[in-house]
N, C-alpha and C. Protein backbone atom coordinates (compact mmCIF):
# COMPACT_ATOMS: atom_id res chain seq x y z
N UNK A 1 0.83 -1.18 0.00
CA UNK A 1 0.00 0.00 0.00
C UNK A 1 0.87 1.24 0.00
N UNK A 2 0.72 2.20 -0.86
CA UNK A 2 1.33 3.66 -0.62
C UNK A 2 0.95 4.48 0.17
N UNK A 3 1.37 5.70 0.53
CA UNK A 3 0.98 6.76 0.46
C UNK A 3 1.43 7.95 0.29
N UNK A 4 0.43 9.09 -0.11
CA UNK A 4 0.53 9.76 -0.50
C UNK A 4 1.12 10.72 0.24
N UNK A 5 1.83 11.83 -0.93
CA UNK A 5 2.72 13.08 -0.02
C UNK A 5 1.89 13.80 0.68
N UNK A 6 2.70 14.30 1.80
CA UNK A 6 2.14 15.12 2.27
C UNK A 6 2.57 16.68 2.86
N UNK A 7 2.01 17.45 3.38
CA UNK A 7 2.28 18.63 3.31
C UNK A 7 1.82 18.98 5.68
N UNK A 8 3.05 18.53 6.08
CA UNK A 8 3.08 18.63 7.29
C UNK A 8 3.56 19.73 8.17
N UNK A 9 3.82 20.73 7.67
CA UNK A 9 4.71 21.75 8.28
C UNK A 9 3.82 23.05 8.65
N UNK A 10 2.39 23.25 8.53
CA UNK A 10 1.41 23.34 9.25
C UNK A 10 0.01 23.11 9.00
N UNK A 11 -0.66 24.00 9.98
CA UNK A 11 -2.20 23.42 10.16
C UNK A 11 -3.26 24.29 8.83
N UNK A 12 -3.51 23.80 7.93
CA UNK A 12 -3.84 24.09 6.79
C UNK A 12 -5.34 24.33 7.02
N UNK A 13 -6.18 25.14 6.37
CA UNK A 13 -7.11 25.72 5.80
C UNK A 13 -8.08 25.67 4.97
N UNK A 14 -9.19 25.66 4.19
CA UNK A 14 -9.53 25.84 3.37
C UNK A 14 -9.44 26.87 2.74
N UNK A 15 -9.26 28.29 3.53
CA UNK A 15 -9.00 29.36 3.19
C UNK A 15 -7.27 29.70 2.20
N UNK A 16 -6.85 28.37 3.28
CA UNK A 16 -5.28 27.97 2.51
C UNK A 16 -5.39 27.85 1.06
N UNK A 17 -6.23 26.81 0.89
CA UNK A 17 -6.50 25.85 0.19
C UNK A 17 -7.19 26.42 -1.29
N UNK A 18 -7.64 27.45 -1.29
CA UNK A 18 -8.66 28.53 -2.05
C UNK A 18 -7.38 28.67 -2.88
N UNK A 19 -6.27 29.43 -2.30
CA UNK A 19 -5.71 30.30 -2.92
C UNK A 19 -4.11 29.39 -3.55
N UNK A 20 -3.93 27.89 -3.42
CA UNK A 20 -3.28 27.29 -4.10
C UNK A 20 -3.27 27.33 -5.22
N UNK A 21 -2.43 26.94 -6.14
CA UNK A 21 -2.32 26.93 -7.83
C UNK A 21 -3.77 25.97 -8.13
N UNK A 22 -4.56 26.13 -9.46
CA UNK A 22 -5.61 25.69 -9.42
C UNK A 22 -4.71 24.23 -10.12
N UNK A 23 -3.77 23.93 -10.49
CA UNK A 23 -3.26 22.94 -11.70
C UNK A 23 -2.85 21.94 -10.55
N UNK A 24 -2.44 22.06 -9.28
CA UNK A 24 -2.31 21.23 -8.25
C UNK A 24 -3.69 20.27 -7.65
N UNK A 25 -3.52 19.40 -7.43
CA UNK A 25 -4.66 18.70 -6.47
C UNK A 25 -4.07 18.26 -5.19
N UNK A 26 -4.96 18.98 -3.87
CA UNK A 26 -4.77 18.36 -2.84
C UNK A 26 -6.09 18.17 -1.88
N UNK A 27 -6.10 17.51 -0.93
CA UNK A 27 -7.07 17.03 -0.09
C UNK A 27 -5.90 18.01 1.74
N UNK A 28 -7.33 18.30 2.52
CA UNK A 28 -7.24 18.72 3.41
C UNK A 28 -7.63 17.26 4.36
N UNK A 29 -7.44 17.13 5.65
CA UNK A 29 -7.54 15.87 6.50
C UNK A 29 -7.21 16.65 7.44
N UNK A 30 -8.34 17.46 8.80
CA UNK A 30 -7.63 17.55 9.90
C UNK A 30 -6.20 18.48 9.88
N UNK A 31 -6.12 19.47 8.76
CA UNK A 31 -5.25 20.26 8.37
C UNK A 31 -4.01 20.16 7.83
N UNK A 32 -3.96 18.68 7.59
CA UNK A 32 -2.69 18.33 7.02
C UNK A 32 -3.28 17.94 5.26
N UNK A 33 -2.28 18.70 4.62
CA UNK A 33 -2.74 18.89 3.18
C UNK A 33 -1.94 16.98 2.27
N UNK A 34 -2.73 16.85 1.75
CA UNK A 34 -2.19 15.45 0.94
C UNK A 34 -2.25 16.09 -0.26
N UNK A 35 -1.22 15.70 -1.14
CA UNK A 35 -0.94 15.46 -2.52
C UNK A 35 -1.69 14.89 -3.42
N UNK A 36 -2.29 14.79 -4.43
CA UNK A 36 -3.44 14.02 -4.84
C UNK A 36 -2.70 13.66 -6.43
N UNK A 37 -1.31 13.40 -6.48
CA UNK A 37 -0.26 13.39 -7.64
C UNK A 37 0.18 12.06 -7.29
N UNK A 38 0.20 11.33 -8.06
CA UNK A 38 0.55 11.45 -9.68
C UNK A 38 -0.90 11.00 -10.34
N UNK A 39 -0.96 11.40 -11.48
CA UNK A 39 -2.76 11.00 -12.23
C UNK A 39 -2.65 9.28 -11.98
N UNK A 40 -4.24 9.18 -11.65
CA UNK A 40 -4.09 8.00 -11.34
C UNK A 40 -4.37 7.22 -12.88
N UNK A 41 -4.47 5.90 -12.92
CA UNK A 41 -3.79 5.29 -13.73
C UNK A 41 -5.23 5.05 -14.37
N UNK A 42 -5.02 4.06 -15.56
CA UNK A 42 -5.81 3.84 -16.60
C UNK A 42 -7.07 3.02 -16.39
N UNK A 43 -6.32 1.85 -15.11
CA UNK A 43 -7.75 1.13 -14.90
C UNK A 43 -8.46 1.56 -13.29
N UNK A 44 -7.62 2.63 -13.26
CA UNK A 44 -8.47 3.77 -12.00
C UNK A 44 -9.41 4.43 -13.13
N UNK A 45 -9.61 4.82 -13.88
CA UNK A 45 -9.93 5.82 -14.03
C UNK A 45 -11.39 5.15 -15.46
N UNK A 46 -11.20 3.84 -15.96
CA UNK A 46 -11.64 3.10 -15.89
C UNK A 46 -12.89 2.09 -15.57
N UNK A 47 -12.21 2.03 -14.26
CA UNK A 47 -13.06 1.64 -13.15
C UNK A 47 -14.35 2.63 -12.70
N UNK A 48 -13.31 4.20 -12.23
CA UNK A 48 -14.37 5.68 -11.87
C UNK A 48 -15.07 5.59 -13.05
N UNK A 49 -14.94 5.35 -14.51
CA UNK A 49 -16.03 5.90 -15.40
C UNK A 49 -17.58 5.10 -15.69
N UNK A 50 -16.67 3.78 -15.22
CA UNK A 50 -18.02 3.02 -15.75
C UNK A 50 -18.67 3.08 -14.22
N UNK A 51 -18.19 3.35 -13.39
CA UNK A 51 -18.95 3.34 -11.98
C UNK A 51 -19.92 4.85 -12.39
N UNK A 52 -19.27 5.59 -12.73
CA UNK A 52 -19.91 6.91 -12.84
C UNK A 52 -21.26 6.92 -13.62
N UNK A 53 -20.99 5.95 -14.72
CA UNK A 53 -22.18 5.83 -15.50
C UNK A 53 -23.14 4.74 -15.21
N UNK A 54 -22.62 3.73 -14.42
CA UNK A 54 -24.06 3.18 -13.85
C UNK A 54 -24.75 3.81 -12.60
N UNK A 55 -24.10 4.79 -11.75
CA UNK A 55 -24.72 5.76 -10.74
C UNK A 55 -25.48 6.84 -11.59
N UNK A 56 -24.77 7.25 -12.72
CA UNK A 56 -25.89 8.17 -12.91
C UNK A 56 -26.71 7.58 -14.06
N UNK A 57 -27.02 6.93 -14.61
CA UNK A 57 -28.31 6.31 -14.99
C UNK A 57 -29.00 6.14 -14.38
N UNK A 58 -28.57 5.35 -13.35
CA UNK A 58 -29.45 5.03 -12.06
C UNK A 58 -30.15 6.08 -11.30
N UNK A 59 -29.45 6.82 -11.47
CA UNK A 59 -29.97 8.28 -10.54
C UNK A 59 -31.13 9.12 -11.52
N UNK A 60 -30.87 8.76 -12.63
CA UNK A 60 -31.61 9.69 -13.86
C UNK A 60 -33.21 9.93 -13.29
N UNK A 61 -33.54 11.26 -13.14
CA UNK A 61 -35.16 11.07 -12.84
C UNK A 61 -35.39 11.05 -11.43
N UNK A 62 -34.13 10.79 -10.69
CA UNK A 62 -33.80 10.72 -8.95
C UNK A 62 -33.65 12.15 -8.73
N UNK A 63 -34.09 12.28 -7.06
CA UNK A 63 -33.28 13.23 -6.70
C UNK A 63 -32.02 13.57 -6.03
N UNK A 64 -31.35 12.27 -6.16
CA UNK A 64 -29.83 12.74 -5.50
C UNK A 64 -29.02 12.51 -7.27
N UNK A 65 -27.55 13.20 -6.62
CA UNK A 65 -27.02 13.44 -7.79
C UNK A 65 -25.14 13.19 -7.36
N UNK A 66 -24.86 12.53 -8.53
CA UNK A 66 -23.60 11.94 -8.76
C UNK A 66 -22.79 12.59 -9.06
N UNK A 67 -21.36 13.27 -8.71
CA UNK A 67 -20.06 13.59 -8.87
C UNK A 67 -18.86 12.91 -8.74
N UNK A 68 -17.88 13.25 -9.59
CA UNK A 68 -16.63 12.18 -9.75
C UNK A 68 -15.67 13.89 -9.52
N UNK A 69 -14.37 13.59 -9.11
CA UNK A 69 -13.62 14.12 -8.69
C UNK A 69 -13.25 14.73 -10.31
N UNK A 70 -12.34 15.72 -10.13
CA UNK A 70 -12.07 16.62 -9.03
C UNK A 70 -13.83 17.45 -8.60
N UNK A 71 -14.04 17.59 -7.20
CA UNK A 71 -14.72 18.28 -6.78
C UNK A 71 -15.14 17.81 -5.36
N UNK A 72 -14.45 19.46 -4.89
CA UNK A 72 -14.24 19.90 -3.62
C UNK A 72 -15.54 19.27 -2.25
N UNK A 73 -15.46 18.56 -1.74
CA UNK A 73 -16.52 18.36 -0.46
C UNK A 73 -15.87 18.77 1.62
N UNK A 74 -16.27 19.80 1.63
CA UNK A 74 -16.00 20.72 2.73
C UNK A 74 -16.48 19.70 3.70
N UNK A 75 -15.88 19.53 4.75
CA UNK A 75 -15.99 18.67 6.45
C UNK A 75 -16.25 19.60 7.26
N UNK A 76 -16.96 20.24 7.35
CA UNK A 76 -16.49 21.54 8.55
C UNK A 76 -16.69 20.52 10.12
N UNK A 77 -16.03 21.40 10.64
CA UNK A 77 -15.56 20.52 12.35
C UNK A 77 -17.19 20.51 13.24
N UNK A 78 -17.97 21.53 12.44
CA UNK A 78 -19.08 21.93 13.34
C UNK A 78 -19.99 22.99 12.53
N UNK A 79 -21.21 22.59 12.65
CA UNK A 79 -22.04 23.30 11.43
C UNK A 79 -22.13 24.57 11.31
N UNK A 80 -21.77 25.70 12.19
CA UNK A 80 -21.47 26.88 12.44
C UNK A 80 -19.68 27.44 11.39
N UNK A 81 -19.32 26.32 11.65
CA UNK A 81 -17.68 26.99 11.34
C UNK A 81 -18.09 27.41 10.17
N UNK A 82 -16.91 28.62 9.72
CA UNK A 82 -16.22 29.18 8.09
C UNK A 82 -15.83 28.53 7.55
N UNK A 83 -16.49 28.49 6.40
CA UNK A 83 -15.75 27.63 5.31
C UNK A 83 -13.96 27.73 5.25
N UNK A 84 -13.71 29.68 5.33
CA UNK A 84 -12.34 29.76 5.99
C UNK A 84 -11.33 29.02 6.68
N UNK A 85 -12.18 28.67 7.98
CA UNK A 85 -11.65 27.86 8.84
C UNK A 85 -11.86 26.64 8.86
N UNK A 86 -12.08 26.04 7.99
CA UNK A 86 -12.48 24.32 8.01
C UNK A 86 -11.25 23.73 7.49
N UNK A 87 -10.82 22.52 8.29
CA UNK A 87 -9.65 22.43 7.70
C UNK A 87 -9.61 21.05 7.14
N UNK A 88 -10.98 20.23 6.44
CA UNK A 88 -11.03 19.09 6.06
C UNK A 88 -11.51 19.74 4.88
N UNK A 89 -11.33 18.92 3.33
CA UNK A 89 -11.68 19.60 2.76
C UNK A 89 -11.30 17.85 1.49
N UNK A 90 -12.45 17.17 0.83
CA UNK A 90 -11.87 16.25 0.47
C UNK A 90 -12.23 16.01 -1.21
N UNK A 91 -11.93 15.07 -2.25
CA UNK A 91 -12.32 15.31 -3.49
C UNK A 91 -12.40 13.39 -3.75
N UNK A 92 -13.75 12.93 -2.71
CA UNK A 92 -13.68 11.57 -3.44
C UNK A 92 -13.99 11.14 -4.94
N UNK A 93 -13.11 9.83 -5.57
CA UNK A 93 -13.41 9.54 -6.29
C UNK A 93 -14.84 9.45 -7.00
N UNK A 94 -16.05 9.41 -6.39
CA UNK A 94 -17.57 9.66 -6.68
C UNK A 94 -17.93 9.70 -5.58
N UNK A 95 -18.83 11.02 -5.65
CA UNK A 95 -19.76 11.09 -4.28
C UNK A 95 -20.87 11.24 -4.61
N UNK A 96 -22.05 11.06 -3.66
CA UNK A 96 -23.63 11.01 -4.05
C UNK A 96 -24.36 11.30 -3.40
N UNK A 97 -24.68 12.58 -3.74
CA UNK A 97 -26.03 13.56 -2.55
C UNK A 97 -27.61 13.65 -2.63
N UNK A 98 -28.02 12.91 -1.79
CA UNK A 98 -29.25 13.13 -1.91
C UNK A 98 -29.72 14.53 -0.94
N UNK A 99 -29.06 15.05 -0.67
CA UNK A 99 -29.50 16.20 0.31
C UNK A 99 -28.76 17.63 -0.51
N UNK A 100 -30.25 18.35 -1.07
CA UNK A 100 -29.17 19.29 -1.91
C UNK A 100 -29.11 20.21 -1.52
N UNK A 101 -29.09 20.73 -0.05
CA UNK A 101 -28.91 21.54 0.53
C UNK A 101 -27.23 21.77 1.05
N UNK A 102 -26.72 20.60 0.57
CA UNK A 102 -25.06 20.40 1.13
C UNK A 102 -24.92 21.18 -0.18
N UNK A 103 -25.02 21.32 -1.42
CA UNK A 103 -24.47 21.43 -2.50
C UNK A 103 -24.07 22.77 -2.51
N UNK A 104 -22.78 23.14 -2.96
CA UNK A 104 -23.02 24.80 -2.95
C UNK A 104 -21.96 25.44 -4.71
N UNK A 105 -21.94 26.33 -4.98
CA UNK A 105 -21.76 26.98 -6.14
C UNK A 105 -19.80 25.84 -6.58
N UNK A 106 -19.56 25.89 -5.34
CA UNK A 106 -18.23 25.36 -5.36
C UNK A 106 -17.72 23.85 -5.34
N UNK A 107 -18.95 23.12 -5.08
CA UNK A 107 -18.90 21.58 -4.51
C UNK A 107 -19.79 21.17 -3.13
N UNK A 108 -19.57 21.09 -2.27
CA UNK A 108 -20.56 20.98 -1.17
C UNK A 108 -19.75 20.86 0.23
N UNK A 109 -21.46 21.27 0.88
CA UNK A 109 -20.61 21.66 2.69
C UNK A 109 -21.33 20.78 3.11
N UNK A 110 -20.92 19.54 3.53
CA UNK A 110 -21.12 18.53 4.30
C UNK A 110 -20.94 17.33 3.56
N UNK A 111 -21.48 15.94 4.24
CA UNK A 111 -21.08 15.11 3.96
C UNK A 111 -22.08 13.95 2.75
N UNK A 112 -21.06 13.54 1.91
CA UNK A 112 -22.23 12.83 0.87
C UNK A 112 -22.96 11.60 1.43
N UNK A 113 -24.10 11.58 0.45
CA UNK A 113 -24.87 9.71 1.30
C UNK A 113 -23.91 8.67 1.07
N UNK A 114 -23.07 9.07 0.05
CA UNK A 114 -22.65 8.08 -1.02
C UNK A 114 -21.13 7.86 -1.32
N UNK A 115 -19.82 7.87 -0.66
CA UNK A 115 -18.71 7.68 -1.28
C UNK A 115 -17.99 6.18 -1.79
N UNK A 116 -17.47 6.76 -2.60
CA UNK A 116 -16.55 5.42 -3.81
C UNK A 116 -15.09 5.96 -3.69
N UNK A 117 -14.85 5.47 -3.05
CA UNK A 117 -12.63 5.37 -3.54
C UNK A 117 -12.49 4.48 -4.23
N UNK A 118 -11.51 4.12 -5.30
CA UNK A 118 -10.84 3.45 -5.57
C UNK A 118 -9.58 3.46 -5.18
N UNK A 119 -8.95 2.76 -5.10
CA UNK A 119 -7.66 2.42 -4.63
C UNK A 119 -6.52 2.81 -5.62
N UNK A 120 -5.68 3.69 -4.97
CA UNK A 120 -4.25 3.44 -6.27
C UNK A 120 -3.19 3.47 -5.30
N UNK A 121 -2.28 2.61 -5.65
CA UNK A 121 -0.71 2.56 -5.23
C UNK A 121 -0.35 3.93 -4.11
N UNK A 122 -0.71 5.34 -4.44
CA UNK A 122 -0.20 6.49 -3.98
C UNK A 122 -1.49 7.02 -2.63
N UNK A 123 -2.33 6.36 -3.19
CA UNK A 123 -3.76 6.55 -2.14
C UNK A 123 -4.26 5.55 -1.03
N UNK A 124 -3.58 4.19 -1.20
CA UNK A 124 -4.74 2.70 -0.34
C UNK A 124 -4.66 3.52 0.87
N UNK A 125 -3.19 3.75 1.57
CA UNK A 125 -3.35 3.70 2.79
C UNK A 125 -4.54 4.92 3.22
N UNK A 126 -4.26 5.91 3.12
CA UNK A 126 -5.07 6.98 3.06
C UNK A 126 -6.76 6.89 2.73
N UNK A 127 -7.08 5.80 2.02
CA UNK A 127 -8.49 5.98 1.40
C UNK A 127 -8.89 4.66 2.73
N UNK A 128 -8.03 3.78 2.99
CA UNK A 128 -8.38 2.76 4.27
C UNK A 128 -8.43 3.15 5.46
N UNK A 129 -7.63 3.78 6.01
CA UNK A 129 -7.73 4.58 7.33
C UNK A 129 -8.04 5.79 7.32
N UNK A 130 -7.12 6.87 6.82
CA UNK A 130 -7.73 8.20 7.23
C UNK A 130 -8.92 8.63 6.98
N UNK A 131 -9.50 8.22 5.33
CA UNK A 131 -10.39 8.38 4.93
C UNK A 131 -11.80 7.74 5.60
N UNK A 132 -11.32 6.62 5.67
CA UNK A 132 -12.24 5.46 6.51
C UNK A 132 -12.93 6.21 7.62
N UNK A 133 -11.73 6.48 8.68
CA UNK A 133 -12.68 7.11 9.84
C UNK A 133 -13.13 8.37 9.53
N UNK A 134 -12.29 9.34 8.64
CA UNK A 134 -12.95 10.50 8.29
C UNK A 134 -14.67 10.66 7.79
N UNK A 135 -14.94 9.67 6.92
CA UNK A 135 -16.26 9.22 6.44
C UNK A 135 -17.18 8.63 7.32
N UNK A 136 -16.48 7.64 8.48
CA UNK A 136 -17.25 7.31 9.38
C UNK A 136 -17.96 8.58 10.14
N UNK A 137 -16.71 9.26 10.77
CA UNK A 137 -17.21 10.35 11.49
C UNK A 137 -18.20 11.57 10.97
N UNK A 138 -17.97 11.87 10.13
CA UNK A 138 -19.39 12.66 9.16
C UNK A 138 -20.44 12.47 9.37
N UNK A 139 -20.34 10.47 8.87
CA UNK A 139 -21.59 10.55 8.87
C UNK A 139 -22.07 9.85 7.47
N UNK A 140 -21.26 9.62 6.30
CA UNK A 140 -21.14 9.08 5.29
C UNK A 140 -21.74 7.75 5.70
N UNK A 141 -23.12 7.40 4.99
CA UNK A 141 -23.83 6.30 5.19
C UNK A 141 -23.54 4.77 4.26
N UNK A 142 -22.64 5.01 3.43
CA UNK A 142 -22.24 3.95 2.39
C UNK A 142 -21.06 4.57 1.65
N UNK A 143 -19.91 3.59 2.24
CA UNK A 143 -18.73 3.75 1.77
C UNK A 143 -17.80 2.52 0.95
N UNK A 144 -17.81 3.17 -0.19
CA UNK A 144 -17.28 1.77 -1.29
C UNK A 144 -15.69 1.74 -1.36
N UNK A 145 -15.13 0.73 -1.29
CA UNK A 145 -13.81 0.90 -1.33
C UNK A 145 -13.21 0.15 -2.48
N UNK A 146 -13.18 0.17 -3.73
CA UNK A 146 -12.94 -0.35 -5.10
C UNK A 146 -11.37 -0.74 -5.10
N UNK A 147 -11.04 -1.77 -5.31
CA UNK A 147 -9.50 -2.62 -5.05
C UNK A 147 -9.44 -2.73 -6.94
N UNK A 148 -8.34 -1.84 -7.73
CA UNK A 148 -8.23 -2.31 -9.44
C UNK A 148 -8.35 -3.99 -9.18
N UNK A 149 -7.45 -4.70 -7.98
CA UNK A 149 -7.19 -5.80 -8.59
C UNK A 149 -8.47 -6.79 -8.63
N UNK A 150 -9.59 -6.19 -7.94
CA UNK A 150 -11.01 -6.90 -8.30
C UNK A 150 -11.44 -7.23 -7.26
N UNK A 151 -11.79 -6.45 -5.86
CA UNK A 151 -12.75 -6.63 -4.87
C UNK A 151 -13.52 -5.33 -5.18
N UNK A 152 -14.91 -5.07 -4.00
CA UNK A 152 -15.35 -4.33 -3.70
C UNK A 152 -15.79 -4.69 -1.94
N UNK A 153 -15.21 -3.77 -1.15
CA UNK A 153 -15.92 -3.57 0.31
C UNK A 153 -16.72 -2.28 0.11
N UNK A 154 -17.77 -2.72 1.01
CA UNK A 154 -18.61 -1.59 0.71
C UNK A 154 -19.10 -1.74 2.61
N UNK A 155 -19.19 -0.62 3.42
CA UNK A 155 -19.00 -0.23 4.35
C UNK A 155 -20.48 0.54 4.55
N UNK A 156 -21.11 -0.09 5.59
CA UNK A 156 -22.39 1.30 5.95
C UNK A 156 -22.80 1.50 7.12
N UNK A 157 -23.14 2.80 7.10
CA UNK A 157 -23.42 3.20 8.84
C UNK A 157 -24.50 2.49 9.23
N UNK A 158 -24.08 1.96 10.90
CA UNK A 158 -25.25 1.72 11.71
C UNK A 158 -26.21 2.93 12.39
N UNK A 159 -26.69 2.18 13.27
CA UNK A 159 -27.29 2.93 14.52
C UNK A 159 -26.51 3.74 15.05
N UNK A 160 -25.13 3.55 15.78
CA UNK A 160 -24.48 3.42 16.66
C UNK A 160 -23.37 4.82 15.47
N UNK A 161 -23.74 5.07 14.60
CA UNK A 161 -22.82 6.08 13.71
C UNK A 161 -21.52 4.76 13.38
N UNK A 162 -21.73 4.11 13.64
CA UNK A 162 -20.09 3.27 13.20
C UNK A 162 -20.47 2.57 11.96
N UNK A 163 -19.70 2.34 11.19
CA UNK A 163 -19.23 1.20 10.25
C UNK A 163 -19.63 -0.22 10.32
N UNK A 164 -19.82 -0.60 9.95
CA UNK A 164 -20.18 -2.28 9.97
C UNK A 164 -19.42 -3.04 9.53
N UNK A 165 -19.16 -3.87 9.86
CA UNK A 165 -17.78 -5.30 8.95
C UNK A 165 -18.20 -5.54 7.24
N UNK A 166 -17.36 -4.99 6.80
CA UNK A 166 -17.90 -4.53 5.27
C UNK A 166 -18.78 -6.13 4.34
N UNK A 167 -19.55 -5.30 3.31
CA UNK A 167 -20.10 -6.60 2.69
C UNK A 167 -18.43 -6.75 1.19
N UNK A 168 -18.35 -7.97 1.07
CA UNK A 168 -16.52 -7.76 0.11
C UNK A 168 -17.71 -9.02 -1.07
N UNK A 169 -17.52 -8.31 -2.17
CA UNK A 169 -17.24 -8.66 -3.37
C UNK A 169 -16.41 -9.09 -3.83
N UNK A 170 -15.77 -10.07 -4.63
CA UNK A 170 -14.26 -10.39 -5.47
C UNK A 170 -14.85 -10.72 -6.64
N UNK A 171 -14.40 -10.25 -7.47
CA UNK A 171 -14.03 -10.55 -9.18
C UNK A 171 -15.62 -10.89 -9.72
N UNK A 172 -16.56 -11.62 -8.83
CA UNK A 172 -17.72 -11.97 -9.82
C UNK A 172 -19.26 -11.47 -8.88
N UNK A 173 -20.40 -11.31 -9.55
CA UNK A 173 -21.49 -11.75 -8.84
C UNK A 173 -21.85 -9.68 -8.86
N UNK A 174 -22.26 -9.72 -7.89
CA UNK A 174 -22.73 -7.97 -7.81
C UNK A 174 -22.80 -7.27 -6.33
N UNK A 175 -22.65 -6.09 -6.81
CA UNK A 175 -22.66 -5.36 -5.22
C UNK A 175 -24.04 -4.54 -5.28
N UNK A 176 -24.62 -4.43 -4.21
CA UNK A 176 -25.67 -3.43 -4.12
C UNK A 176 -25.88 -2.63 -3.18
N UNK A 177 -26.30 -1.17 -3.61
CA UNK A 177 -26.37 -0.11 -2.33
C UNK A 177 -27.65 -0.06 -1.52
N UNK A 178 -27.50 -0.56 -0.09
CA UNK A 178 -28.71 -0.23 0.98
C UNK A 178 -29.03 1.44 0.96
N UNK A 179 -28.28 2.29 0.40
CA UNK A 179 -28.61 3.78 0.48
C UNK A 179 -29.53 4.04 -0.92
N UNK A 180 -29.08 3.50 -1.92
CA UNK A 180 -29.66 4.05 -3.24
C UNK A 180 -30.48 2.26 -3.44
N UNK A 181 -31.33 2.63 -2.72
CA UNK A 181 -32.17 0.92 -2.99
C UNK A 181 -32.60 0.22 -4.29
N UNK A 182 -32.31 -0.30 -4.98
CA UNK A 182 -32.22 -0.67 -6.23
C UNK A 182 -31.06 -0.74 -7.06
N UNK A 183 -29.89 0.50 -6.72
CA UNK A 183 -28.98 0.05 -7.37
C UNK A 183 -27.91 -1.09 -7.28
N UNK A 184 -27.62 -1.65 -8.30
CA UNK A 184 -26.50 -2.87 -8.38
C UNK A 184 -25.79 -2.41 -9.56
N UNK A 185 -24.67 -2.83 -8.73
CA UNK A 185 -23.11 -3.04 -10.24
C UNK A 185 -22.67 -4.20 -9.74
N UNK A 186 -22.48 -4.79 -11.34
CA UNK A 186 -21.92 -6.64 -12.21
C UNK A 186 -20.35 -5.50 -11.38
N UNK A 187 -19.83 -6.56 -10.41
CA UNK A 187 -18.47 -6.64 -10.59
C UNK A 187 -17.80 -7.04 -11.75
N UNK A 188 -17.84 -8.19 -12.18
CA UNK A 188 -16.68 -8.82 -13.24
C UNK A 188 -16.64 -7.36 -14.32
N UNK A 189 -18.47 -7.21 -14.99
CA UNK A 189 -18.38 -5.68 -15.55
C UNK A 189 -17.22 -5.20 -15.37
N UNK A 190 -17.35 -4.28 -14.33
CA UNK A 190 -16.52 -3.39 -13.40
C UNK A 190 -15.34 -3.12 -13.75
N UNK A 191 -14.33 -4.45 -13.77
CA UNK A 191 -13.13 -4.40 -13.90
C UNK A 191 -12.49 -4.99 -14.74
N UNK A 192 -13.50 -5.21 -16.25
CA UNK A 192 -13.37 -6.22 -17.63
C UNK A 192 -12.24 -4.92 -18.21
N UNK A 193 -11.20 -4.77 -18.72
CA UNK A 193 -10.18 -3.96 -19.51
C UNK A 193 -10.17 -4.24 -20.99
C-alpha cells in the first residue's frame, strides 16, 4: 500500500487551500494537506467511469445526484464553522447527494450519502484509514472501497454512527447499495479492460 505526499509543516485551511495553484490537487484531512499526484492510472480511471455511469443512470429522474472528482466536499468541524476555517476539505473519487442543501456553487458543505474510492498505489493507505474514519465520522452512510485488482468492500453506517464489517465482493457476482435501494453493479463488468 502507498501513500501519498504530504504537506506537514502546518495546520492548513480551506482558506489555505482557495488560494493554491488551481493545476495542483490536494485534499485537506484535519489540516494536514495530501498530494493528490501522480494521475491515477488507466484502470483507476476506468473503473471511476463506468462506476460513474451506472450511478448516474441510475440516478436519472432521482433526486440525488452523482459527482466524480475533481470536486471539492468541505468537512467543517461543526455546522457553524467558516468555510475559511475548516480544515477538512476532500475530493472523493464519486460522491452522491441526496440532500441538496449540502451542494453549494463550489462543490458541497457537508457530507455525501454516497462515497466510492478506488484504490491506487499512492492513495490505499489513506483511502483505508484516514479516509475510513474521516467518512465514518461525518456521517457518510455507504462507503465503497474499489481494489483495481477486483474486490469491492462496501461499508455502511449503523445505529451506533459506526461502520459495519464490510459486505466484500471479489471478481464476480454484484454489489448493491442499501442507500440508493435498487442500485447494483456486475463486478466482473466493473473491472473487464
Amino acid at each position: 500500500m502507498g501513500q501519498a505526499l504530504r504537506k506537514t509543516d502546518a495546520h492548513y485551511t480551506y482558506g489555505d487551500y482557495r488560494l493554491w495553484p488551481p493545476q495542483e490537487r490536494w485534499e485537506l484531512i484535519g489540516g494536514t494537506a495530501w498530494n493528490m499526484s501522480p494521475a491515477p492510472s488507466r484502470a483507476h480511471q476506468a473503473i471511476l467511469g463506468r462506476l460513474h455511469l451506472v450511478f448516474g443512470e441510475w440516478l436519472k429522474d432521482k433526486p440525488c445526484q452523482v459527482y466524480i472528482a475533481p470536486f471539492d466536499v468541505l468537512l467543517p468541524s461543526h455546522p457553524d464553522q467558516s468555510e475559511d476555517e475548516a480544515d477538512t476539505v476532500v475530493q472523493p473519487d464519486l460522491s452522491v447527494f441526496c440532500r441538496p442543501e449540502r451542494l453549494t456553487d463550489a462543490g458541497a458543505r457537508g457530507a455525501p450519502d454516497v462515497v466510492v474510492e478506488v484504490l491506487s498505489p499512492w492513495t490505499s493507505k489513506k483511502d483505508l484509514n484516514d479516509k475510513f474514519s474521516l467518512y465514518e465520522r461525518h456521517g457518510v452512510r455507504e462507503y465503497w472501497v474499489v481494489d483495481p485488482a477486483g474486490s469491492v468492500q462496501v461499508y455502511r453506517l449503523n445505529g451506533t454512527g459506526r461502520y459495519d464489517d464490510p459486505e466484500i465482493v471479489v471478481k464476480t457476482g454484484s454489489v448493491a447499495s442499501a442507500v440508493l435501494e435498487g442500485l447494483q453493479v456486475d463486478v466482473a463488468g466493473l473491472f473487464a479492460l
